[in-house]
N, C-alpha and C. Protein backbone atom coordinates (compact mmCIF):
# COMPACT_ATOMS: atom_id res chain seq x y z
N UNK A 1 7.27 7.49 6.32
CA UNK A 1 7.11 6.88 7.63
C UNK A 1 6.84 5.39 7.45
N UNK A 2 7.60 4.26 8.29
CA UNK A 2 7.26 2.81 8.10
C UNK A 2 6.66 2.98 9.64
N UNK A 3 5.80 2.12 9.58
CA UNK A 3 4.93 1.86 10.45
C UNK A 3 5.26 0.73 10.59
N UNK A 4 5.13 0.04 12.15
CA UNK A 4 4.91 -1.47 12.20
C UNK A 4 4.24 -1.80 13.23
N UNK A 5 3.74 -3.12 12.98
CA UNK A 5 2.04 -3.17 13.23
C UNK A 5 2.57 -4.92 13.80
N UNK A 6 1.45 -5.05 14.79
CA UNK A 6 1.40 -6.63 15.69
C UNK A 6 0.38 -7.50 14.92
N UNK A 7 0.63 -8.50 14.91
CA UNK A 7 -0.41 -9.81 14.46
C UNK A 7 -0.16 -11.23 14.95
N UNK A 8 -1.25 -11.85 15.21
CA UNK A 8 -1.38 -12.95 15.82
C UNK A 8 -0.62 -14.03 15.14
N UNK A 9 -0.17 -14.81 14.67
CA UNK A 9 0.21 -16.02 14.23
C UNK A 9 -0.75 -16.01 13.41
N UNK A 10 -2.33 -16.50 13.47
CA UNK A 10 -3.16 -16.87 12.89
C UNK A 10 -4.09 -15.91 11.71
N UNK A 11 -3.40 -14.70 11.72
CA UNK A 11 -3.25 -13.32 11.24
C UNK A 11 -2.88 -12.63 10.29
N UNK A 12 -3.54 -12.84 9.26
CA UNK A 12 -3.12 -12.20 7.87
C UNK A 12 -2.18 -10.70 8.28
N UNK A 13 -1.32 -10.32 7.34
CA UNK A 13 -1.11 -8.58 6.97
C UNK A 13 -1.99 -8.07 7.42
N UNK A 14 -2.89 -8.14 6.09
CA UNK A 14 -3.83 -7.43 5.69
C UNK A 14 -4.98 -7.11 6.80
N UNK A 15 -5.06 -8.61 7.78
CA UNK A 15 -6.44 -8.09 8.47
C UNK A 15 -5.59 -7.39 9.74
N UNK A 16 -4.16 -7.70 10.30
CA UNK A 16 -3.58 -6.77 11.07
C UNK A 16 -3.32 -5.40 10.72
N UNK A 17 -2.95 -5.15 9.48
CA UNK A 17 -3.10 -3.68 9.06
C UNK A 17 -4.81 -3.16 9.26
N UNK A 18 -5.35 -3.75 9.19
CA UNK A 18 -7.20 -3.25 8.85
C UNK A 18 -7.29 -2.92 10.65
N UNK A 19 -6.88 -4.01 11.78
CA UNK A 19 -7.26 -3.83 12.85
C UNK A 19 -6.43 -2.37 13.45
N UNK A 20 -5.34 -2.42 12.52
CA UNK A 20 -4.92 -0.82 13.09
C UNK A 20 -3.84 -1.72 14.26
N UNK A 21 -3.43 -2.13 14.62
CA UNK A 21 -2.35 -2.49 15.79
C UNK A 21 -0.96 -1.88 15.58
N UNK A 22 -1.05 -0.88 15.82
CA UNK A 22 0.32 -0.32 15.26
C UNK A 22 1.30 0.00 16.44
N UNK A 23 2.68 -0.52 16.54
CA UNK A 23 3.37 -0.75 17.88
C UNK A 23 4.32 0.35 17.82
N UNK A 24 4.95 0.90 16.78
CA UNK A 24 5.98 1.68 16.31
C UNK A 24 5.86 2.17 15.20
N UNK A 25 6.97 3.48 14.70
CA UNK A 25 7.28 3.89 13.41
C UNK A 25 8.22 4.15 13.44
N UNK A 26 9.14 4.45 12.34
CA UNK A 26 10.66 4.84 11.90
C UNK A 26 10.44 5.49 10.52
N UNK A 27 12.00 6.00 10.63
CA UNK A 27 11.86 6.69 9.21
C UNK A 27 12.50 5.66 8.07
N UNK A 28 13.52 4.80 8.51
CA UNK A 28 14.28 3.85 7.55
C UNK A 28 14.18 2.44 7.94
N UNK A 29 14.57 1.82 6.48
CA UNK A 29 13.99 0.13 6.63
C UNK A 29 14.94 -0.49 7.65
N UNK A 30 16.11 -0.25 7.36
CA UNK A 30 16.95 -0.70 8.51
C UNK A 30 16.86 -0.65 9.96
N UNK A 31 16.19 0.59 10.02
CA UNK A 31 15.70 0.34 11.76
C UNK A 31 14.53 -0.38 11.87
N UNK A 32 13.65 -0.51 11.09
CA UNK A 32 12.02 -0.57 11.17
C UNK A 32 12.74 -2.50 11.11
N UNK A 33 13.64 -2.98 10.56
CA UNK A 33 13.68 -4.54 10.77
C UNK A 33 14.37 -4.61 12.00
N UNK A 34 15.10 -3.83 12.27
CA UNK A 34 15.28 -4.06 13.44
C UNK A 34 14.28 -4.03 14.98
N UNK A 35 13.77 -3.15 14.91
CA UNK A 35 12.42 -3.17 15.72
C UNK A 35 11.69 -4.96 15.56
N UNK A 36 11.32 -4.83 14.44
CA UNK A 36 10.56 -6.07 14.03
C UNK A 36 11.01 -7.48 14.39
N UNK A 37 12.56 -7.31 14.12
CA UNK A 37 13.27 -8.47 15.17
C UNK A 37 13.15 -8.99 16.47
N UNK A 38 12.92 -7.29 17.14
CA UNK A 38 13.53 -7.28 18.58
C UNK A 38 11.84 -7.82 19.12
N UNK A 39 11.29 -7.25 18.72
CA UNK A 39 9.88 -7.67 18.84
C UNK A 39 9.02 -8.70 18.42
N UNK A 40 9.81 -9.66 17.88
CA UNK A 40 9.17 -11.14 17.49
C UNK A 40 9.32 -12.04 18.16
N UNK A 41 8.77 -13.21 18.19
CA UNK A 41 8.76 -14.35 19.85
C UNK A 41 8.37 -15.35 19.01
N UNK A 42 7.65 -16.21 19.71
CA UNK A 42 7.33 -17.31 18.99
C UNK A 42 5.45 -17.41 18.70
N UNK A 43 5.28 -16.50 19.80
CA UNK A 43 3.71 -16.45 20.09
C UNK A 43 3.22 -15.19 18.61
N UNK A 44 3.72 -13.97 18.92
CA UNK A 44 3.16 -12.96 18.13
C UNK A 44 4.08 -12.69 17.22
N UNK A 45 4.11 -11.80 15.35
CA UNK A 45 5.24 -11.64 15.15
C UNK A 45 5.05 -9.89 14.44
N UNK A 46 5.45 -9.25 14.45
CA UNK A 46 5.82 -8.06 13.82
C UNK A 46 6.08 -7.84 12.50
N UNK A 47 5.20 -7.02 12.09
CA UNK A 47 5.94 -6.69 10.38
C UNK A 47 6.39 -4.98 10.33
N UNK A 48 6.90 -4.64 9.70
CA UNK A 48 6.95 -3.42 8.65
C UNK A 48 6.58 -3.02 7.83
N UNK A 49 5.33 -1.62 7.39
CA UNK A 49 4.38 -1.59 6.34
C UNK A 49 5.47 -0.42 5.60
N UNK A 50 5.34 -0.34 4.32
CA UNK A 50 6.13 0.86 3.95
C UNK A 50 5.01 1.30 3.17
N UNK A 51 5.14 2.29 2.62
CA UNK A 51 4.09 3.68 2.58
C UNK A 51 3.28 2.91 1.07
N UNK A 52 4.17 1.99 0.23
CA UNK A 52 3.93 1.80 -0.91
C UNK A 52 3.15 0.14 -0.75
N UNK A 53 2.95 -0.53 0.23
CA UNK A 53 2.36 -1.41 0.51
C UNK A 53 3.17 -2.64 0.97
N UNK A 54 4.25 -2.22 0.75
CA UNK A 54 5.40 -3.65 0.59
C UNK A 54 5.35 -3.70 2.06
N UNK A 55 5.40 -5.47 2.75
CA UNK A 55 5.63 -6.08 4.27
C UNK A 55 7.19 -6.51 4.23
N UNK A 56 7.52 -5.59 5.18
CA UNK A 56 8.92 -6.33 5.54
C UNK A 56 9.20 -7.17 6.96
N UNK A 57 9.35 -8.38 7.33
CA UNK A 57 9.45 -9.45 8.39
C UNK A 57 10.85 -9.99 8.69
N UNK A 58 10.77 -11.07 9.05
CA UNK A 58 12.30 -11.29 9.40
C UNK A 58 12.64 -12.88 8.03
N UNK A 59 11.09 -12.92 7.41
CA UNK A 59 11.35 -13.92 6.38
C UNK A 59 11.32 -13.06 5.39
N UNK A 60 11.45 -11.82 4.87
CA UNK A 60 11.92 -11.18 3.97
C UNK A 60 10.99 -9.89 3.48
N UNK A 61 11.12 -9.26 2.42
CA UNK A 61 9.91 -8.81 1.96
C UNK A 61 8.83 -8.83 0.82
N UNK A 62 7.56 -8.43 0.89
CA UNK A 62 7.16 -8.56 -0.20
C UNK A 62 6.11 -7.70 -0.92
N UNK A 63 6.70 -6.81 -1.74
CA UNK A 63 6.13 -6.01 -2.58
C UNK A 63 4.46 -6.66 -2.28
N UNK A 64 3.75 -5.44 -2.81
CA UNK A 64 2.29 -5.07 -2.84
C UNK A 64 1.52 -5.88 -1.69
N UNK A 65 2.06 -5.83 -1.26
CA UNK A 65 1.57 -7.37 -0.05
C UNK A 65 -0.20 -6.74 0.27
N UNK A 66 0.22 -5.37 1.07
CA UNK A 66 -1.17 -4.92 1.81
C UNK A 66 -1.51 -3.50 0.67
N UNK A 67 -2.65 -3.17 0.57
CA UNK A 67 -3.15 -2.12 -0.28
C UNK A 67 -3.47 -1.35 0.56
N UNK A 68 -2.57 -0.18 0.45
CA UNK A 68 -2.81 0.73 1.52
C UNK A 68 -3.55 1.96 1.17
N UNK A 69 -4.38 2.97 1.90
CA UNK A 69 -5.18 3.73 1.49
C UNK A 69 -4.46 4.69 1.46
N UNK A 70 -4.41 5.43 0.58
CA UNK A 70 -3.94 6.65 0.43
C UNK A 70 -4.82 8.22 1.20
């Protein structure tokens, strides 16, 4: 399951994953960036958590980003 989660501009991953803001889920990366697209503005922006920690955005992704609890 990718989860994707809202954060402020001023807004780490990490402390948006911790606050729990979670807007959506999907089963594949290809939809889950797409969501994340459709849902970015200039004010707030959207990521994609995948199960293994990696953030996927619309500036790319990046392995171990958030440490996720198992």
């Amino acid at each position: 399951m990718i989860r994707i989660y809202e954060r402020s501009l001023c807004q780490s991953y990490a402390s948006a994953y911790r606050q729990g803001i979670e807007i959506a889920s999907t089963g594949t990366e290809e939809e889950a960036l797409s969501i994340v697209e459709a849902l970015t503005d200039d004010d707030y922006q959207c990521f994609a958590l995948l199960e293994n920690g990696t953030v996927i955005d619309t500036r790319g992704r990046f392995p171990g980003c958030i440490e996720v609890a198992r």
